[in-house]
Protein backbone atom coordinates (compact mmCIF):
# COMPACT_ATOMS: atom_id res chain seq x y z
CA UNK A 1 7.06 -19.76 -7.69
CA UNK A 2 7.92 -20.63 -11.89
CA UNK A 3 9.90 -19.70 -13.84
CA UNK A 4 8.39 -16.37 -14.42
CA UNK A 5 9.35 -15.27 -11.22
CA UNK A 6 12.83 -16.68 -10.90
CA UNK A 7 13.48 -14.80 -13.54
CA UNK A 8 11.94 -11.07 -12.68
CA UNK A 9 13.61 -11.53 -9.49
CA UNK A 10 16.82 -11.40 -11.32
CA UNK A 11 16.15 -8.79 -13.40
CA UNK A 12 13.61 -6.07 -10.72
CA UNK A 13 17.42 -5.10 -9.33
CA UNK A 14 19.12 -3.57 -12.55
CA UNK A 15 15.09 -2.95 -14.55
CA UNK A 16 14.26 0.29 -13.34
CA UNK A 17 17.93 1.84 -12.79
CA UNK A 18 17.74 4.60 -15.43
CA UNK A 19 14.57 7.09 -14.46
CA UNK A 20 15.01 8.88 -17.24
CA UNK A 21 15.44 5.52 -20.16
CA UNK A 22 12.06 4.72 -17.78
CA UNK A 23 10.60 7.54 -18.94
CA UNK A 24 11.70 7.58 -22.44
CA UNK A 25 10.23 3.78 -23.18
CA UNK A 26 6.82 4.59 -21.77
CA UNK A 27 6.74 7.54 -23.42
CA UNK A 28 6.65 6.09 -26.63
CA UNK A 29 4.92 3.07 -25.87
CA UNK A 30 1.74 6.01 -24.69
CA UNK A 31 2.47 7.69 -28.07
CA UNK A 32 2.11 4.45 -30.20
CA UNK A 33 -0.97 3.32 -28.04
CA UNK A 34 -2.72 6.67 -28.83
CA UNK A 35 -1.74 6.75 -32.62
CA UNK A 36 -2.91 3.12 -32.78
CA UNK A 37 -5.57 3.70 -30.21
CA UNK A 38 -6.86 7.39 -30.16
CA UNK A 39 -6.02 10.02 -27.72
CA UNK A 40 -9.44 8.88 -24.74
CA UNK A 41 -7.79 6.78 -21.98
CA UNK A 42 -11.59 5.56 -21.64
CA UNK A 43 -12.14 3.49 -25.21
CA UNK A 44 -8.44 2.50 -25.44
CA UNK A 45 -7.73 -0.17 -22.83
CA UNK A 46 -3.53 -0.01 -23.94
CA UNK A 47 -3.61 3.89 -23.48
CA UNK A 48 -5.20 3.36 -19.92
CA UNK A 49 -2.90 0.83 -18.98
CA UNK A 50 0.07 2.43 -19.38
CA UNK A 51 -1.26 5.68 -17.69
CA UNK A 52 -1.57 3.71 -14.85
CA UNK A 53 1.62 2.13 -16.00
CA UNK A 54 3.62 5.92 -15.91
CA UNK A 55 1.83 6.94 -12.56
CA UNK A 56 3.44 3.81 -10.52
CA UNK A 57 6.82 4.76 -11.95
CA UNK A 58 6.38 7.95 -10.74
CA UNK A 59 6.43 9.96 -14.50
CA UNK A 60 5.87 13.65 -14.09
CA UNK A 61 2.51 14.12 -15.90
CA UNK A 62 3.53 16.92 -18.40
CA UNK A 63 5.66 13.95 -19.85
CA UNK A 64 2.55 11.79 -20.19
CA UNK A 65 0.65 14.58 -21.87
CA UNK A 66 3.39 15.52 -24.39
CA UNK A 67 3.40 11.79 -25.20
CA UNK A 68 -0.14 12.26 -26.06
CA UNK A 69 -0.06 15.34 -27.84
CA UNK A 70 3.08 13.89 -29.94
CA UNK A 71 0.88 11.19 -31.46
CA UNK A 72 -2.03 13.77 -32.32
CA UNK A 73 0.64 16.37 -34.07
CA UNK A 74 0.00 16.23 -37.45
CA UNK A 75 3.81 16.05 -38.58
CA UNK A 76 4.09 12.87 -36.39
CA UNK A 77 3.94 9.85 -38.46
CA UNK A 78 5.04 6.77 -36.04
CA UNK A 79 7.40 4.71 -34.06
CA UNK A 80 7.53 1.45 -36.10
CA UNK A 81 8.56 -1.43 -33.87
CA UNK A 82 11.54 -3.62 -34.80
CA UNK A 83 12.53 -6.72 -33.52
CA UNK A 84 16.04 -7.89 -33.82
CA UNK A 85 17.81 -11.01 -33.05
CA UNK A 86 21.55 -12.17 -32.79
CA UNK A 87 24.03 -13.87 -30.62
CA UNK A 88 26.38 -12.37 -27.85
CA UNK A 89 30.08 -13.43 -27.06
CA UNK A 90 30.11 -17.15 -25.49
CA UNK A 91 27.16 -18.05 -27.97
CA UNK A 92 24.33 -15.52 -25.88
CA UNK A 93 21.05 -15.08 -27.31
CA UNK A 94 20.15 -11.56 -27.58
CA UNK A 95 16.52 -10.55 -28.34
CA UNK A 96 16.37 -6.41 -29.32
CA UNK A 97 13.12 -5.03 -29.40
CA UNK A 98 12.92 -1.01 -30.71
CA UNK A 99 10.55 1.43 -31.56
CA UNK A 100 12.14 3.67 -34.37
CA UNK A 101 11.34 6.50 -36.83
CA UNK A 102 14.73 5.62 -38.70
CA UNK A 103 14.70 2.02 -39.15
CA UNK A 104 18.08 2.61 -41.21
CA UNK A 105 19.93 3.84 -38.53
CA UNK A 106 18.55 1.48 -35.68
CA UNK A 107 19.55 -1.34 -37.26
CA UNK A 108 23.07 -0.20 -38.03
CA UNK A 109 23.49 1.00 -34.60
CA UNK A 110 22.57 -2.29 -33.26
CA UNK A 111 24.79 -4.24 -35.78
CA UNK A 112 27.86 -2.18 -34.98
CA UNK A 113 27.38 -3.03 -31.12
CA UNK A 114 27.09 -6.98 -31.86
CA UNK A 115 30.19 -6.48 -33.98
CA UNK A 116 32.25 -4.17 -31.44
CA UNK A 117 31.46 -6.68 -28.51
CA UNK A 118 32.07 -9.68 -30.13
CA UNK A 119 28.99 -10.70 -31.45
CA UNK A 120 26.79 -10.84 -34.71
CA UNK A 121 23.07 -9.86 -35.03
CA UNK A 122 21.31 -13.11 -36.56
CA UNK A 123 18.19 -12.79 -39.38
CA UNK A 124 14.81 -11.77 -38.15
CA UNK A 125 13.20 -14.85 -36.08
CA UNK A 126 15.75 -17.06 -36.12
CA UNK A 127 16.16 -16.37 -32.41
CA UNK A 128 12.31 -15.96 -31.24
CA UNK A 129 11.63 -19.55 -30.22
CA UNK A 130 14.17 -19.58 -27.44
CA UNK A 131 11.92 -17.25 -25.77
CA UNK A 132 8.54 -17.31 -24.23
CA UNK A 133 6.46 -13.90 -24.89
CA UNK A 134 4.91 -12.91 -21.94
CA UNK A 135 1.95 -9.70 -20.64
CA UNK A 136 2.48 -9.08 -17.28
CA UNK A 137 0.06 -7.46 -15.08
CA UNK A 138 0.43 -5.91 -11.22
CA UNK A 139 -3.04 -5.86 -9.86
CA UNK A 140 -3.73 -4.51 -6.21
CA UNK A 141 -4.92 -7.62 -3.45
CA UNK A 142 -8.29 -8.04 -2.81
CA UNK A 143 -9.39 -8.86 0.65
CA UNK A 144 -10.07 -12.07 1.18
CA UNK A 145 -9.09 -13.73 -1.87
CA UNK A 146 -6.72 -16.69 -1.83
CA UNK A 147 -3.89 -16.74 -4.68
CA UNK A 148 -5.30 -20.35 -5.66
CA UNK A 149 -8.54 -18.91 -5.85
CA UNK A 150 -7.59 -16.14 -8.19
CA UNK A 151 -5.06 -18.31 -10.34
CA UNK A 152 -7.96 -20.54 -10.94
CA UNK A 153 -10.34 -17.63 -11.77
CA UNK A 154 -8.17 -16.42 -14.30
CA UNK A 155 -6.72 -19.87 -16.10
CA UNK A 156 -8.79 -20.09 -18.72
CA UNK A 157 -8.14 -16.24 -20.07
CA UNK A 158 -4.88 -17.38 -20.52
CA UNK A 159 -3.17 -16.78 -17.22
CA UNK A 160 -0.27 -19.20 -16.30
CA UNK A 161 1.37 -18.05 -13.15
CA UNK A 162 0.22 -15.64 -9.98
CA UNK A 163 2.46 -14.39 -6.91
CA UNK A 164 2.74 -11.85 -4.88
CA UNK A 165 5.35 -9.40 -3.96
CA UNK A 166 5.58 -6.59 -1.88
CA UNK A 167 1.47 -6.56 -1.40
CA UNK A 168 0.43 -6.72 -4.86
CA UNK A 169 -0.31 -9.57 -6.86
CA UNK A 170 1.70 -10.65 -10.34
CA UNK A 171 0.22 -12.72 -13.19
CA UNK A 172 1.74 -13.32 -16.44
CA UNK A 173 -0.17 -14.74 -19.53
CA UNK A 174 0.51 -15.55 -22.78
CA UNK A 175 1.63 -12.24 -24.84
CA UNK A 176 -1.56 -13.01 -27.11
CA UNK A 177 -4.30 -13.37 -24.56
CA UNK A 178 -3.17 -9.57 -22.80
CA UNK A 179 -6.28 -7.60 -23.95
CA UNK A 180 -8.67 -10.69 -22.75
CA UNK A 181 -6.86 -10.53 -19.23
CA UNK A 182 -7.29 -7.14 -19.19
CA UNK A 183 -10.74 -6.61 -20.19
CA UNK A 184 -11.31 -9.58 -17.34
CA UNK A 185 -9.28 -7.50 -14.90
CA UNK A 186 -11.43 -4.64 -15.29
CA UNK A 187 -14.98 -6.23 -15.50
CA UNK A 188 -14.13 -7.83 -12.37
CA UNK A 189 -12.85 -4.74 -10.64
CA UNK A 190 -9.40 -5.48 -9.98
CA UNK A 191 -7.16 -2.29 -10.04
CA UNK A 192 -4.65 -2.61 -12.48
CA UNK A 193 -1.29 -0.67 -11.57
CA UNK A 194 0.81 -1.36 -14.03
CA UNK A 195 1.71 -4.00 -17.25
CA UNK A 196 4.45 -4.51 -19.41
CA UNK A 197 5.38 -7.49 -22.15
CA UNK A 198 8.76 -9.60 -21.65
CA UNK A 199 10.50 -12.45 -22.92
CA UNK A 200 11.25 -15.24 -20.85
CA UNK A 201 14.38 -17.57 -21.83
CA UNK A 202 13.30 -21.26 -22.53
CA UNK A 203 16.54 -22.21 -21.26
CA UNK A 204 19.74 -19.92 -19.24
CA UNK A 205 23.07 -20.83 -19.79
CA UNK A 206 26.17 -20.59 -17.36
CA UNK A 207 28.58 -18.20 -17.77
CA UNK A 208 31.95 -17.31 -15.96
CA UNK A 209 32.29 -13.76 -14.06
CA UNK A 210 34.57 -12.77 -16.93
CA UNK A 211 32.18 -14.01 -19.62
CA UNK A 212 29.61 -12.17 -17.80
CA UNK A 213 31.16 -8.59 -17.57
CA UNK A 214 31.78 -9.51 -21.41
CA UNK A 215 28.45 -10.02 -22.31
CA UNK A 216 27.12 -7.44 -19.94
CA UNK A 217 29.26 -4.69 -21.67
CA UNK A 218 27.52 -5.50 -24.96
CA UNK A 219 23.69 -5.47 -23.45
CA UNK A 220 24.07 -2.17 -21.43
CA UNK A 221 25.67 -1.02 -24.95
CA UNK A 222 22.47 -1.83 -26.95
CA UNK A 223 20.42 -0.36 -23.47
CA UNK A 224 21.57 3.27 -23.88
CA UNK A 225 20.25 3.58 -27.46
CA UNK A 226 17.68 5.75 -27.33
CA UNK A 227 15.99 3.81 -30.22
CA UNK A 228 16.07 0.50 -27.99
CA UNK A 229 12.83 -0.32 -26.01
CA UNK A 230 13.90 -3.39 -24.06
CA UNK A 231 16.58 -5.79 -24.18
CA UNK A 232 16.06 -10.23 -23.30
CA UNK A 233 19.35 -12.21 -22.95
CA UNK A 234 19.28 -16.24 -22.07
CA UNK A 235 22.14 -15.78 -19.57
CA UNK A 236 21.76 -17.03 -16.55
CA UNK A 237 21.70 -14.33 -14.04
CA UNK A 238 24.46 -13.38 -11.39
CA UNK A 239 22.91 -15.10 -7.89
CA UNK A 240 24.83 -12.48 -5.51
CA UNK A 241 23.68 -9.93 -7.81
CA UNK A 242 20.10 -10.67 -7.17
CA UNK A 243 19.74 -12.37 -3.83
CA UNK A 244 19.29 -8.93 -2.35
């Protein structure tokens, strides 16, 4: 196992804690995908992903169709998608990614936690390169088909790690090549059950149990913004917190 999955394993405990922030994020990601996309799940490979995406996390289907119906409403105009980038107490770096209609009050909202908690939000890339931008994809087993087979099937469409877990294969790819692994993934009739995009820390530092409830107070701050779509820290995650 890589890096990759050192790292989910650390994070699958706290990830899906919050049904309802579950629901909220892939609601909007659906309603971006079919503004960008159109409303047919069958000529937009994003929208059908995430369908498939909402149905493994259980979302009630009335909240998938008002997600599409809220990016075909006239008034709608669009979530625009913000990135922003600063450091945490104890010299954290803490990657923010949003999807806002008020790009005003996002980023003051965000600013005001770094500043509350100790920290200060940094200029616009000047954090990026400490983290590796990742698609990931959870694709059902196939009979009969080893992991090295599959890794080796899918290397050159930009595919750098496979494992399983829990009966159903992982692979994550560069954040680039995710419509080429998908399209391959579906020509090749593996089922899809759900994808995602996440940053992966270059490098995790240490931090004390103190620091930690520190820092931690800060990221579940930025979490419970309703404008905030996912949150990527390079603190090295709490071992007893994860070995379960």
């Amino acid at each position: 196992m890589g890096r990759a999955f050192e790292y989910r394993k650390a994070r699958k405990m706290k990830r899906w804690g919050n049904m309802a922030r579950v629901f909220t994020k892939l609601g909007k990601e659906i309603t971006m995908a079919v503004k960008s996309g159109g409303p047919d799940s069958e000529t937009n490979p994003r929208l059908r992903v995430l369908m498939q995406t909402a149905k493994k996390e259980n979302m009630p289907k009335e909240n998938v169709e008002r997600a599409i119906k809220k990016a075909t409403s006239k008034d709608f105009t669009d979530y625009k998608e913000m990135n922003y980038e600063g450091y945490g107490p104890f010299g954290i770096a803490v990657f923010v990614e949003t999807a806002t209609d008020n790009t005003t009050r996002t980023v003051a909202n965000v600013r005001s936690y770094f500043n509350k908690h100790g920290g200060s939000l940094g200029t616009s890339g000047s954090l990026e390169f400490l983290f590796d931008h990742k698609c990931v994809f959870h694709i059902v087993k196939k009979e009969g088909l080893p992991l090295e087979d599959l890794e080796l099937e899918l290397i050159d469409y930009g595919v750098d790690e496979v494992g399983e877990e829990e009966g159903e294969i992982i692979l994550y790819g560069d954040f680039a090549q995710n419509s080429t692994i998908q399209k391959y993934l579906e020509d090749n009739g593996y089922e899809i059950t759900s994808s995602e995009f996440v940053r992966i820390p270059n490098d995790v530092k240490d931090v004390t149990p103190e620091q930690r409830e520190t820092i931690e107070k800060l990221i579940e701050k930025i979490e419970e913004d309703d404008d905030v779509q996912n949150v990527f820290h390079n603190m090295k995650e709490d071992d007893s917190a994860s070995a379960g």
